[in-house]
C-alpha atoms as a PDB file:
ATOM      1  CA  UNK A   1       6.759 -20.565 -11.773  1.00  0.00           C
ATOM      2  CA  UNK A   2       7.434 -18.583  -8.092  1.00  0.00           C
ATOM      3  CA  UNK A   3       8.722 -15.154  -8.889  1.00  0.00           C
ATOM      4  CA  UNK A   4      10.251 -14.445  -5.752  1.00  0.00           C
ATOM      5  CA  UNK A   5       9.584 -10.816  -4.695  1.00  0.00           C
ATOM      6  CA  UNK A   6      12.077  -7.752  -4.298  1.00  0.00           C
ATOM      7  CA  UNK A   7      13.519  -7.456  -1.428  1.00  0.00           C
ATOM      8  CA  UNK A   8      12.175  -4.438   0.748  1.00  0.00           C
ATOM      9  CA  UNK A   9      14.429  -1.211   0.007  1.00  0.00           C
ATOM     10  CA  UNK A  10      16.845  -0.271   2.646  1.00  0.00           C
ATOM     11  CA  UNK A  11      15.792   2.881   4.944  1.00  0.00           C
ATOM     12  CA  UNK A  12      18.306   5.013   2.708  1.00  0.00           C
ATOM     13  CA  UNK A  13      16.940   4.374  -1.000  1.00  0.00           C
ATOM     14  CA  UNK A  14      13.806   6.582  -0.609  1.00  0.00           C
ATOM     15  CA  UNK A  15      15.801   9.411   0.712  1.00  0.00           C
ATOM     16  CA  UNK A  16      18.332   8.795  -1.872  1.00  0.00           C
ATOM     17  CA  UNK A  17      15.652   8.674  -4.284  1.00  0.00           C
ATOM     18  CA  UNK A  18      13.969  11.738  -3.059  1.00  0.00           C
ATOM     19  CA  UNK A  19      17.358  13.728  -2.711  1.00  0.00           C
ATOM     20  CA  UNK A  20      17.723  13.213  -6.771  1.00  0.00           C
ATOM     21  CA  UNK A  21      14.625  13.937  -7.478  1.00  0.00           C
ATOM     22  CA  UNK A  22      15.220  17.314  -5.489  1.00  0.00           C
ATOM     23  CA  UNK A  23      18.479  17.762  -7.946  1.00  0.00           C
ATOM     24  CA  UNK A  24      17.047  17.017 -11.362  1.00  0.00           C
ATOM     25  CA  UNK A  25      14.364  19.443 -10.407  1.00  0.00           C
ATOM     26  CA  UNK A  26      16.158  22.619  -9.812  1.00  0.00           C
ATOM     27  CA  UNK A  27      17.936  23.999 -13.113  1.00  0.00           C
ATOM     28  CA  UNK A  28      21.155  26.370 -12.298  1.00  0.00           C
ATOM     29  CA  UNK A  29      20.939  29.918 -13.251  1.00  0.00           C
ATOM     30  CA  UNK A  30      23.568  31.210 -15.894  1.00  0.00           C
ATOM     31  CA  UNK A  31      24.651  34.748 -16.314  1.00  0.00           C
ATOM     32  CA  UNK A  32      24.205  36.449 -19.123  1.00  0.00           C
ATOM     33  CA  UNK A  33      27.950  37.067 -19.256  1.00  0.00           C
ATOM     34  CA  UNK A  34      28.551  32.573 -19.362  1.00  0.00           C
ATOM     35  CA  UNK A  35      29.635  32.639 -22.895  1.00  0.00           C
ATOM     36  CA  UNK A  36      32.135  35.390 -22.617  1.00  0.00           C
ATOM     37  CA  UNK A  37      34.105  34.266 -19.248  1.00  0.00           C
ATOM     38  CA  UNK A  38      34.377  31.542 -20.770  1.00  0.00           C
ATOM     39  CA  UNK A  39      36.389  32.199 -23.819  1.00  0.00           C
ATOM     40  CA  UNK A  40      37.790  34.642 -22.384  1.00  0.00           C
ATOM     41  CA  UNK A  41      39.429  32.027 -19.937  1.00  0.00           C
ATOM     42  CA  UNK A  42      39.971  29.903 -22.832  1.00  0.00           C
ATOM     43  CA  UNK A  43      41.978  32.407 -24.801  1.00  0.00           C
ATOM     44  CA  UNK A  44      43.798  32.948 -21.699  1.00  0.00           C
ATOM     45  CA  UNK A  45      45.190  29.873 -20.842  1.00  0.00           C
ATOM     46  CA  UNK A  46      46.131  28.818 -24.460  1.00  0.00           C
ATOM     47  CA  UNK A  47      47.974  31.773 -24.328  1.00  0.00           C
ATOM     48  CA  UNK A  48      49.759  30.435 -21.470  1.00  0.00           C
ATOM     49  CA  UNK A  49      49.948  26.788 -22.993  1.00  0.00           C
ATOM     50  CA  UNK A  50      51.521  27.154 -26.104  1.00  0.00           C
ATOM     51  CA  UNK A  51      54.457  29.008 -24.771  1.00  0.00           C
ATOM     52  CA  UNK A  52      54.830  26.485 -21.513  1.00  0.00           C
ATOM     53  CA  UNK A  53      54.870  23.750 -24.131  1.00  0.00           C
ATOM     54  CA  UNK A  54      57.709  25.146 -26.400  1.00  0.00           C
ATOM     55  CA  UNK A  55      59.673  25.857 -23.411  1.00  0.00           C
ATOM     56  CA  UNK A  56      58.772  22.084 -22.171  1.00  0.00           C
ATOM     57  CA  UNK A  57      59.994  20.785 -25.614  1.00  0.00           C
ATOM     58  CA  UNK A  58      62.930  23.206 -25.505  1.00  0.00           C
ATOM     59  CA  UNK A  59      63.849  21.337 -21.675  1.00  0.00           C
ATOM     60  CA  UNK A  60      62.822  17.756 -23.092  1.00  0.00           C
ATOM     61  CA  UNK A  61      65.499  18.574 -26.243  1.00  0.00           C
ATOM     62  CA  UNK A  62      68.079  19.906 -23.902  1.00  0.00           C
ATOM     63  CA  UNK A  63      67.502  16.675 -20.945  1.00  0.00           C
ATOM     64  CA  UNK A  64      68.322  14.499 -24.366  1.00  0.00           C
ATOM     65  CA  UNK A  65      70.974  15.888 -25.652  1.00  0.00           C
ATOM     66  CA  UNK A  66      72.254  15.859 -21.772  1.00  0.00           C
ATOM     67  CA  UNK A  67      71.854  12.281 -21.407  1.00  0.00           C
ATOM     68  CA  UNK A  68      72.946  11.121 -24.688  1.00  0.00           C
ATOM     69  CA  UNK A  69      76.633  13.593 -23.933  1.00  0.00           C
ATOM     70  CA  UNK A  70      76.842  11.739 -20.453  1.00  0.00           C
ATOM     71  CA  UNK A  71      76.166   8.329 -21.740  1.00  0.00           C
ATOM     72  CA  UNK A  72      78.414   8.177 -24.574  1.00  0.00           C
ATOM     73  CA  UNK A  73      81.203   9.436 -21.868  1.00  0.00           C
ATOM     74  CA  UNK A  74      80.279   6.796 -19.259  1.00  0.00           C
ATOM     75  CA  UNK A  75      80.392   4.337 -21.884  1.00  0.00           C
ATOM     76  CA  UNK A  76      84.025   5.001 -22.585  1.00  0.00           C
ATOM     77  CA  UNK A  77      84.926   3.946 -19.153  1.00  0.00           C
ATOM     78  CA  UNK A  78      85.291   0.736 -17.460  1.00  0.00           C
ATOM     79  CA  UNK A  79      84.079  -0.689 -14.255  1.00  0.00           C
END
């Protein structure tokens, strides 16, 4: 059987290769405060989500019961 060779690599693969390489090789630093911004940010915005959705079912309830009171009006009438 022929095995028919690769193909050389295009000029960019070894830089491309080389550029990862560079990534997976430096590790980000971390403060020591990581952990605590971030539940702090979490408490913070479920404070701010469980009100916005109450007030988006409150909206939702009040759009339906403002659609159902126009449609059963509109349905009275004819064309």
């Amino acid at each position: 059987m022929n095995d028919v060779p690769d193909p050389p690599p295009e000029p960019a693969e070894p830089r491309a290769v080389e550029l990862l390489r560079l990534v997976g090789s430096q590790t980000p630093s971390v403060s020591s405060r990581f952990n605590t911004d971030v539940v702090a940010r979490a408490r913070m915005q479920r404070a701010i989500a469980v009100p916005l959705r109450a007030l988006g079912g409150l909206v939702a309830a009040l759009a339906d019961a403002l659609s159902s009171v126009i449609g059963t009006r509109g349905s009275g009438r004819q064309p």
